[in-house]
N, C-alpha and C. Protein backbone atom coordinates (compact mmCIF):
# COMPACT_ATOMS: atom_id res chain seq x y z
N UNK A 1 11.21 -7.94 6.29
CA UNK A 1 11.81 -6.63 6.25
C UNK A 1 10.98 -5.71 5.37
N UNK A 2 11.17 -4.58 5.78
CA UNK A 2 10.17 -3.31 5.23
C UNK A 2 10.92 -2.79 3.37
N UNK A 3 12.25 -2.78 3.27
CA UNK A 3 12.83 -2.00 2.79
C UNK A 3 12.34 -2.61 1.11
N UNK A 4 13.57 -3.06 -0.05
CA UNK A 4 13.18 -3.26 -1.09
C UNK A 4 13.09 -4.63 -1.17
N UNK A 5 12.60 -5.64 0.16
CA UNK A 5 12.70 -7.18 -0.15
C UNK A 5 11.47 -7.43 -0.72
N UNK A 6 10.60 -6.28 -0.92
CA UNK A 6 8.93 -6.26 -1.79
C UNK A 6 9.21 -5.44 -3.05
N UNK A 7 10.41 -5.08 -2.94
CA UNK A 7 11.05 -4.13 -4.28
C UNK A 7 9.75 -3.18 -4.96
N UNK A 8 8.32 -2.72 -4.35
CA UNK A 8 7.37 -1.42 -4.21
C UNK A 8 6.97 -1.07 -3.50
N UNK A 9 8.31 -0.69 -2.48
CA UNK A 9 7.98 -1.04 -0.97
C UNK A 9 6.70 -0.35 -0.57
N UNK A 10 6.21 0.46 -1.58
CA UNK A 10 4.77 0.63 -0.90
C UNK A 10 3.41 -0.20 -1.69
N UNK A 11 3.94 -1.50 -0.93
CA UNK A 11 2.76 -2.63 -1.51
C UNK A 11 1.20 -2.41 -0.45
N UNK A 12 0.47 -3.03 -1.53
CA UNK A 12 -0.80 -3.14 -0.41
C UNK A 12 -1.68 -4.30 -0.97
N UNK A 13 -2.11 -5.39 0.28
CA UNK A 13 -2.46 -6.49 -0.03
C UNK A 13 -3.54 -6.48 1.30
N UNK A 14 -4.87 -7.04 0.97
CA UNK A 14 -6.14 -7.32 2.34
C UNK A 14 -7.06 -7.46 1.28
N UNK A 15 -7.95 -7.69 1.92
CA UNK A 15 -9.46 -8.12 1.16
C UNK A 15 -10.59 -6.91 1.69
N UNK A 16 -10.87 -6.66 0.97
CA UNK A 16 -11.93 -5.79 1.78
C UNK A 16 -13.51 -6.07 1.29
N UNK A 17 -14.95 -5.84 1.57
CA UNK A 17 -15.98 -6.51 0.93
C UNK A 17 -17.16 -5.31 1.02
N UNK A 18 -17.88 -5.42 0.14
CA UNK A 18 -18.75 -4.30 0.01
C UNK A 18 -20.01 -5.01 0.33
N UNK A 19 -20.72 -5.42 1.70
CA UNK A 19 -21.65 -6.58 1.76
C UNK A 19 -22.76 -6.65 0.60
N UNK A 20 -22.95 -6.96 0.11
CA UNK A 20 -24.22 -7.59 -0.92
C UNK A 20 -24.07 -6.53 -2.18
N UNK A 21 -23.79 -5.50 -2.16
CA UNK A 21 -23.73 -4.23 -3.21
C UNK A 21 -23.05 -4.86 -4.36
N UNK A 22 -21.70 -5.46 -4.46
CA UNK A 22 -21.00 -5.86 -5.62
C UNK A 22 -21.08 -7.52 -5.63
N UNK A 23 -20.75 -8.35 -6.50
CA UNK A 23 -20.23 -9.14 -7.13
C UNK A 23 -19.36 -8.88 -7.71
N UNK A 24 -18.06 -9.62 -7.54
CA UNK A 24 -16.90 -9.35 -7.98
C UNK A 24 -15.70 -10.66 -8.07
N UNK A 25 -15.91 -11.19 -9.63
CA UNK A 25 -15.14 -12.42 -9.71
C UNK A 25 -14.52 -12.39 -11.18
N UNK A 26 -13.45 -13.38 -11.59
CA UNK A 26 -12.53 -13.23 -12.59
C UNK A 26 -13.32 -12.85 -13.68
N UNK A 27 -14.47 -12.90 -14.16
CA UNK A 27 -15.13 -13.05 -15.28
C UNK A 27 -16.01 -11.62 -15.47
N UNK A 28 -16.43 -10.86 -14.14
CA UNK A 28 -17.39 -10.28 -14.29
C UNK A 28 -17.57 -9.41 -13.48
N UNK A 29 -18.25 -8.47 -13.44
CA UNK A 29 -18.89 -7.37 -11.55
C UNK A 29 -20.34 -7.62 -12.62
N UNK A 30 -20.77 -7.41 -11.15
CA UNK A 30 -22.46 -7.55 -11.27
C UNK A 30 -22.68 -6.64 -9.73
N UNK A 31 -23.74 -5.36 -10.64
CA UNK A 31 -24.00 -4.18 -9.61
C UNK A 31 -25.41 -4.81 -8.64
N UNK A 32 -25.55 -4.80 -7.64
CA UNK A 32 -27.24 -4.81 -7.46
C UNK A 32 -27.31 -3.22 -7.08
N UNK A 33 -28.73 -3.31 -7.68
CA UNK A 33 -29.95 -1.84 -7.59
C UNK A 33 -29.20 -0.57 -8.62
N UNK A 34 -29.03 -1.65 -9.79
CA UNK A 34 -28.86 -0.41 -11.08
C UNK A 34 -27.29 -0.91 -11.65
N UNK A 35 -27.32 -0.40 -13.08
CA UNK A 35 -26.32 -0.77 -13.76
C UNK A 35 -25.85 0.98 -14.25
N UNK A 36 -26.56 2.13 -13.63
CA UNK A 36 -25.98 3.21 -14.84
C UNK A 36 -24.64 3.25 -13.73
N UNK A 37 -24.04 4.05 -14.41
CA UNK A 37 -22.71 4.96 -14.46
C UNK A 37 -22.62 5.40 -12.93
N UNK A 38 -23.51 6.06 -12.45
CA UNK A 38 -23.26 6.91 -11.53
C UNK A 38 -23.66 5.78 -10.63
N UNK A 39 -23.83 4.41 -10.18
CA UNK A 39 -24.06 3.46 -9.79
C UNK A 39 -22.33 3.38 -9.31
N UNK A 40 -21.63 3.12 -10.45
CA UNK A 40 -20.21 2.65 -10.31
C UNK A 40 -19.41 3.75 -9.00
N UNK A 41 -19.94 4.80 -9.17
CA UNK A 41 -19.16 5.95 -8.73
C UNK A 41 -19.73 5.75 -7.10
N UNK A 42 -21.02 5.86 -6.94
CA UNK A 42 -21.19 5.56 -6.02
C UNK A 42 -20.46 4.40 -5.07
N UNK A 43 -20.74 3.33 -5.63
CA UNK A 43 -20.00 2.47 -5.33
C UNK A 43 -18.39 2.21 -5.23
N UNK A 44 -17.56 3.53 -5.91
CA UNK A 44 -16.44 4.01 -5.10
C UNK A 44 -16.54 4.48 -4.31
N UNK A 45 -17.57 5.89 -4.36
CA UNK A 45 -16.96 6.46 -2.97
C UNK A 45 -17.52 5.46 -1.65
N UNK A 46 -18.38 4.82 -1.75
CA UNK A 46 -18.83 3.52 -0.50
C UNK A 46 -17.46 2.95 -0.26
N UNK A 47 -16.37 2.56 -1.12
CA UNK A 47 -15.31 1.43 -0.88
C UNK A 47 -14.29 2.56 -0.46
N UNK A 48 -14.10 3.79 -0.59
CA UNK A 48 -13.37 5.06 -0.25
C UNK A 48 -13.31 5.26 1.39
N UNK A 49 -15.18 5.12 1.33
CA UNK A 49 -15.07 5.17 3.14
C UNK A 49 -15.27 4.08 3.59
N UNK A 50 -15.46 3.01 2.71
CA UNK A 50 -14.68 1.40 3.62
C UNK A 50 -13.34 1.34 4.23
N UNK A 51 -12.83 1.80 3.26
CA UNK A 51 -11.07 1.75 3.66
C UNK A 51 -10.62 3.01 4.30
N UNK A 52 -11.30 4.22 4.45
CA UNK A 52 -11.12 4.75 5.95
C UNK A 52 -11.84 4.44 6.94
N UNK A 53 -12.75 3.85 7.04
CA UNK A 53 -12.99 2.91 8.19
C UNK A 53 -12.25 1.53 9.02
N UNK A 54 -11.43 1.44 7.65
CA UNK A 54 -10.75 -0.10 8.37
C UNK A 54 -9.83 0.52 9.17
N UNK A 55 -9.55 -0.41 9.79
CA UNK A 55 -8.23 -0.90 11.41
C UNK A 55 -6.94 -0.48 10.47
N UNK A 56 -7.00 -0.96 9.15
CA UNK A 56 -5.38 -0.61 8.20
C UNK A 56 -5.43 0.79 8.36
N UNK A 57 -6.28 1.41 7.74
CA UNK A 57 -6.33 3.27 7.84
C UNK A 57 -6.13 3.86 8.80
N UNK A 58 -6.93 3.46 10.26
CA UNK A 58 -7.08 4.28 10.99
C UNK A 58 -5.97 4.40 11.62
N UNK A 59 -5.30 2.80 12.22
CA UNK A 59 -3.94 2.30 12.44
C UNK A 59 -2.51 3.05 11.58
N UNK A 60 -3.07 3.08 10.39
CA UNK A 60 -1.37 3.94 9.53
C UNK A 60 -1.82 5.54 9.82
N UNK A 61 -2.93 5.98 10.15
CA UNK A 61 -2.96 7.49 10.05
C UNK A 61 -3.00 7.40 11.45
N UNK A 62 -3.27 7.01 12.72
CA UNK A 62 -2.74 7.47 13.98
C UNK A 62 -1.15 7.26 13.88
N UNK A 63 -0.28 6.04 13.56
CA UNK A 63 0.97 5.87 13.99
C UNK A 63 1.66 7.05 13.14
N UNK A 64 0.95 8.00 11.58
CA UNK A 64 1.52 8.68 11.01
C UNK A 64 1.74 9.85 11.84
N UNK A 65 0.43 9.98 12.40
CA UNK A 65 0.63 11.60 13.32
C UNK A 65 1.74 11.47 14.56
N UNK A 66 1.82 10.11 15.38
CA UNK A 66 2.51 10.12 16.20
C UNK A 66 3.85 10.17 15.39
N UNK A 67 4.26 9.85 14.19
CA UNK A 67 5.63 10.20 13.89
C UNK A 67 5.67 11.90 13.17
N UNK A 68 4.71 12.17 12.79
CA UNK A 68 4.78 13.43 11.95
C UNK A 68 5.18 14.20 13.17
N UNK A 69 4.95 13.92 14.33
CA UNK A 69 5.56 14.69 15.61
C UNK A 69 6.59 14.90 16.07
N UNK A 70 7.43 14.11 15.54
CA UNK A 70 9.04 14.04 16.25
C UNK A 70 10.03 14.20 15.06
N UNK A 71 9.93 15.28 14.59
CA UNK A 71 10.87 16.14 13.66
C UNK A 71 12.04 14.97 12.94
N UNK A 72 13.02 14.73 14.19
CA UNK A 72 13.81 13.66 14.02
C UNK A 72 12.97 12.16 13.24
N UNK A 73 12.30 11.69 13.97
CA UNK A 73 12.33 10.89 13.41
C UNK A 73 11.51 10.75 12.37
N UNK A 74 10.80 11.41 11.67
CA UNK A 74 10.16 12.24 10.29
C UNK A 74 11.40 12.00 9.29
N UNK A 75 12.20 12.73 9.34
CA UNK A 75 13.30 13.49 8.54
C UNK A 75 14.00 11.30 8.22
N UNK A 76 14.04 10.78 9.44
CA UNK A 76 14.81 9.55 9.05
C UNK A 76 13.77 8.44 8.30
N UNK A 77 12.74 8.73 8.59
CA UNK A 77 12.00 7.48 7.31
C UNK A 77 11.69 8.58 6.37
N UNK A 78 11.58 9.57 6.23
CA UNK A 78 11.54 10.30 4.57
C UNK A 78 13.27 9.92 4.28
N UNK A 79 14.62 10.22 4.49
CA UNK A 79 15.79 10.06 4.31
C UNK A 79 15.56 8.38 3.83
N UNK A 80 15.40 6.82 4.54
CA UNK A 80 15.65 6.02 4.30
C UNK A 80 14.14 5.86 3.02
N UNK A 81 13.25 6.20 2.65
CA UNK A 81 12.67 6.22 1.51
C UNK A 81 12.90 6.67 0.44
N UNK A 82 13.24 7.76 0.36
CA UNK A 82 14.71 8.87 -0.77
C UNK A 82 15.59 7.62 -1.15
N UNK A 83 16.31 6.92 -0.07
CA UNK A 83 17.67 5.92 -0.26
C UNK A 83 16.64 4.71 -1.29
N UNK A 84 15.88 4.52 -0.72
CA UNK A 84 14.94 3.00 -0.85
C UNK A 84 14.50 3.20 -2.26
N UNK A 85 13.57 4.46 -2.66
CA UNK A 85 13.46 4.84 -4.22
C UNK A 85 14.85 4.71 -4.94
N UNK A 86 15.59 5.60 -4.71
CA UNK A 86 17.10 5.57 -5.60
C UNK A 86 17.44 4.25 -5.97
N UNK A 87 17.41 3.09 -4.65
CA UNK A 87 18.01 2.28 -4.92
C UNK A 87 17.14 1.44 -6.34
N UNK A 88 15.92 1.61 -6.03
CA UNK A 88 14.68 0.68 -6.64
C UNK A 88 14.90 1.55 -8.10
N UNK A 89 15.24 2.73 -8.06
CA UNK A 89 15.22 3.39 -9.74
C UNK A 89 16.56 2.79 -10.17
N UNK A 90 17.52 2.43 -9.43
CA UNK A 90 18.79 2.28 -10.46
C UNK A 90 18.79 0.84 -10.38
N UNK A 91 18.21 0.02 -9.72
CA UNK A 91 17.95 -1.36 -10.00
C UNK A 91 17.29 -1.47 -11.13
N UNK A 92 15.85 -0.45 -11.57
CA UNK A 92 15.38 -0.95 -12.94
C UNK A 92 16.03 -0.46 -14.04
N UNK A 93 17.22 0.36 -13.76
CA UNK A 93 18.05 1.03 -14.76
C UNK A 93 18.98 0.25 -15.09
N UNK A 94 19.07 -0.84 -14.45
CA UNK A 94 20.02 -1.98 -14.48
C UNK A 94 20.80 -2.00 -13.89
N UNK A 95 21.43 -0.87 -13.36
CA UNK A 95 22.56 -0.71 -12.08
C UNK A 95 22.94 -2.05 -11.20
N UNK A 96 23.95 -2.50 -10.73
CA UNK A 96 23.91 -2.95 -9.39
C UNK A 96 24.34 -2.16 -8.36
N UNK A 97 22.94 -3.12 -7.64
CA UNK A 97 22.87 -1.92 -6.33
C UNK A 97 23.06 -3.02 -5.25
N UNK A 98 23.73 -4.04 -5.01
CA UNK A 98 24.18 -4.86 -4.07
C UNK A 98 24.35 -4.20 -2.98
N UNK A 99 25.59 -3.75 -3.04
CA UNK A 99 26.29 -2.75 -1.57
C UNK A 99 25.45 -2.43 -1.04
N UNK A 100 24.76 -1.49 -2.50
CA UNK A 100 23.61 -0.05 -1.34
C UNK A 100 22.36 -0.76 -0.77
N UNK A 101 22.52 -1.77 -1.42
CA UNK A 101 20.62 -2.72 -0.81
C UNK A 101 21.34 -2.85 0.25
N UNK A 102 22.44 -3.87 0.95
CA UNK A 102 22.49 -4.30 2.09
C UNK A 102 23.03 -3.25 3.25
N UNK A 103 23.44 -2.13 2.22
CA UNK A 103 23.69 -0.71 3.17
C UNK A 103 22.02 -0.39 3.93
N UNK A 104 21.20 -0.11 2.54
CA UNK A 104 19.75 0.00 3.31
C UNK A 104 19.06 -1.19 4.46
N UNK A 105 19.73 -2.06 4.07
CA UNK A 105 18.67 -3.35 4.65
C UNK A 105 19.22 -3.21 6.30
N UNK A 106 20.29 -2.90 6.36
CA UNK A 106 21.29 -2.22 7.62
C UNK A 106 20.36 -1.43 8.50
N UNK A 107 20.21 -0.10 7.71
CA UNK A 107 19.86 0.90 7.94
C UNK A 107 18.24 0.58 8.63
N UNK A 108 17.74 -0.11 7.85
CA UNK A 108 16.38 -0.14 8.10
C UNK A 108 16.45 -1.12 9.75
N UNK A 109 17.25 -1.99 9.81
CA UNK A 109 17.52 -2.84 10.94
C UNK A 109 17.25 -1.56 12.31
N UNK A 110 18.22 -1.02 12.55
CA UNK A 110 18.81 0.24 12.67
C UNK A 110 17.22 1.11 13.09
N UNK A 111 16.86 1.44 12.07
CA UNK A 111 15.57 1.95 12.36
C UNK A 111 14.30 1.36 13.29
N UNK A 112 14.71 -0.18 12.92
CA UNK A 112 12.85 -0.71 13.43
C UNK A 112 13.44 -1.05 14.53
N UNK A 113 14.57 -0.53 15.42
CA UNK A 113 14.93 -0.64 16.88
C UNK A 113 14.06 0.69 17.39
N UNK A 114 14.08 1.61 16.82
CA UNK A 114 12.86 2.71 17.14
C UNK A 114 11.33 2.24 17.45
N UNK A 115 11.00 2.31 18.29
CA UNK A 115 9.59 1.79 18.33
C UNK A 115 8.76 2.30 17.62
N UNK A 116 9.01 3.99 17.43
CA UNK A 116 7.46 4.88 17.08
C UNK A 116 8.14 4.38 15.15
N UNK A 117 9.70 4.24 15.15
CA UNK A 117 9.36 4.09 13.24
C UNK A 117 9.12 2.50 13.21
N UNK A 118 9.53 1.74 13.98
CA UNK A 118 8.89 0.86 13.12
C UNK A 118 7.39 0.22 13.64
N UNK A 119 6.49 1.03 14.69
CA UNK A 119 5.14 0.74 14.23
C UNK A 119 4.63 1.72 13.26
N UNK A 120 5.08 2.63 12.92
CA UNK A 120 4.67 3.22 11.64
C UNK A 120 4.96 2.69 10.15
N UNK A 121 6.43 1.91 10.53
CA UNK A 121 6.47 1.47 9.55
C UNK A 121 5.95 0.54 8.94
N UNK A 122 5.19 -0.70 10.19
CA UNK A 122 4.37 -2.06 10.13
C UNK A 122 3.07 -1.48 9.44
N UNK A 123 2.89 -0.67 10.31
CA UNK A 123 1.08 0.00 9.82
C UNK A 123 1.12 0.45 8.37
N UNK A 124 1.90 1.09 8.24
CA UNK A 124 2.48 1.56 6.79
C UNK A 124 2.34 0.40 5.48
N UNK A 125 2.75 -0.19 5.80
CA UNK A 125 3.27 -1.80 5.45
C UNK A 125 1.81 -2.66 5.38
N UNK A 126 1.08 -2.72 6.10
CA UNK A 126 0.21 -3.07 6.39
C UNK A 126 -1.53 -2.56 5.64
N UNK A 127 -1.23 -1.01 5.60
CA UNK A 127 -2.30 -0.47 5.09
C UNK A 127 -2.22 -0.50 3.29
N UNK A 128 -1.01 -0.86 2.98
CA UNK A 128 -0.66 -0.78 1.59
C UNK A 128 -0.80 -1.99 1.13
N UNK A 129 -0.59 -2.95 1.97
CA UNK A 129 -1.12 -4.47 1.69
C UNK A 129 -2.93 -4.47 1.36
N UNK A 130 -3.12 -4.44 1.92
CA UNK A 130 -4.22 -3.76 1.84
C UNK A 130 -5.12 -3.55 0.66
N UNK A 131 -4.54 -1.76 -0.03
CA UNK A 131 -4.62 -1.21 -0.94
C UNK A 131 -4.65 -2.15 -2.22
N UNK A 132 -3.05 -2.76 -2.37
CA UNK A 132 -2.57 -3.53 -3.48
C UNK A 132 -3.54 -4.28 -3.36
N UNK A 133 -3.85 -5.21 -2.61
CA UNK A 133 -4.87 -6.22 -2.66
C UNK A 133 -6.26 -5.57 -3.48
N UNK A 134 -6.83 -4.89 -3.05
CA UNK A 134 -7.97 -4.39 -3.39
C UNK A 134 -7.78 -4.04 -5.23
N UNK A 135 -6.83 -3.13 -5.12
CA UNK A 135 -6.45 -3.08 -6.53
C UNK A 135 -6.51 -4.28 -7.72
N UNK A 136 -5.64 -5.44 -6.76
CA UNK A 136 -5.35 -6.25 -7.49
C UNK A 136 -6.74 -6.99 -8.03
N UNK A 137 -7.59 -6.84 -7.23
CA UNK A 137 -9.00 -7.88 -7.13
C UNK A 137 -10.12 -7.19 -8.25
N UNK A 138 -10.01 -5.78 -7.99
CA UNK A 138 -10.38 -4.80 -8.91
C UNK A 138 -9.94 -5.41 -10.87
N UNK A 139 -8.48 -5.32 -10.60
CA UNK A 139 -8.11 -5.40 -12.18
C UNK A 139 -8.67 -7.04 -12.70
N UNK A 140 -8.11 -8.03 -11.86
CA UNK A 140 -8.42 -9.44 -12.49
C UNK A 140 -10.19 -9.39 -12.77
N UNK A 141 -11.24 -8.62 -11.43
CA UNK A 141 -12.25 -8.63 -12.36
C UNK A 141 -12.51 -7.94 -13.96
N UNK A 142 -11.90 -6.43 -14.07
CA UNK A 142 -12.43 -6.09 -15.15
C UNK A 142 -11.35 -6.70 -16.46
N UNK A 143 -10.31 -7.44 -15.91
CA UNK A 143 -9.26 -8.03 -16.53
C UNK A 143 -9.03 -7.10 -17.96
N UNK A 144 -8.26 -6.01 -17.89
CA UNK A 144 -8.32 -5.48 -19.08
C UNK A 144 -7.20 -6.02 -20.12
N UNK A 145 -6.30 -7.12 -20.07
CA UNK A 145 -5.29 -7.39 -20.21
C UNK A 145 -5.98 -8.12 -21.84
N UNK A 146 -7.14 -8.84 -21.22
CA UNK A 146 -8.33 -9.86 -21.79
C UNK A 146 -8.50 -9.85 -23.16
N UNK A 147 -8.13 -10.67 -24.12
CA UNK A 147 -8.57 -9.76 -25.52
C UNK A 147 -9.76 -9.93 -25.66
N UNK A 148 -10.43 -9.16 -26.24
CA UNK A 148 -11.89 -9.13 -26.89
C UNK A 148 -12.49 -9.56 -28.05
């Protein structure tokens, strides 16, 4: 399910690879063809237009336009994301939000009977997997957590 059973519901988990340019493992990055500064940057914006090149991007930004089209059904995944945040802010507020989770988890049922929301919502889902992933692979290398 899409809704808060990932409780950020906009997660993103995939691997993505920069062929030969980076090294990138728990301990370390290692640049080839230069160590300055503007090396690093470069080497974002390269991974910037990696990930609008992938099948995740291109896939969540076509199924976005085909929903940004139909007024209606726009208005109902911004409405069930509004619900989905609220619920996720008063869960870390300590609230119980029992009822309203399985009110949403309903709702969302409800929704992914729509075809155009819920391949937007998969792709959605999908391209953020993605993201998180990349992120995640990012931090364990420069591990800033690490003491020194």
């Amino acid at each position: 399910m899409y809704s808060l059973n990932i409780l950020g519901f906009y997660c993103f988990t995939c691997i993505l690879t920069l062929k030969d340019d980076i090294i990138v493992n728990k301990n370390n990055i290692k640049f080839f063809g230069g160590d300055n500064m503007s090396n690093v940057y470069d080497l974002a914006h390269r991974l910037a237009r990696a990930i609008k090149d992938s099948d995740e991007y291109k896939n969540y930004f076509d199924k976005k336009k085909i929903l940004d089209s139909d007024k209606k059904n726009k208005q109902m995944v911004e409405d069930f994301k509004k619900k989905a945040l609220t619920i996720q802010m008063d869960k870390m507020a300590g609230k119980d939000v029992k009822e309203e989770l399985e009110k949403l988890n309903n709702l969302e049922q409800v929704l992914m009977l729509n075809p155009t929301i819920s391949e937007f919502l998969q792709a959605e889902l999908r391209f953020s997997q993605m993201v998180q992933d990349i992120t995640k692979i990012i931090g364990e290398a420069i591990d800033l957590e690490k003491d020194q």
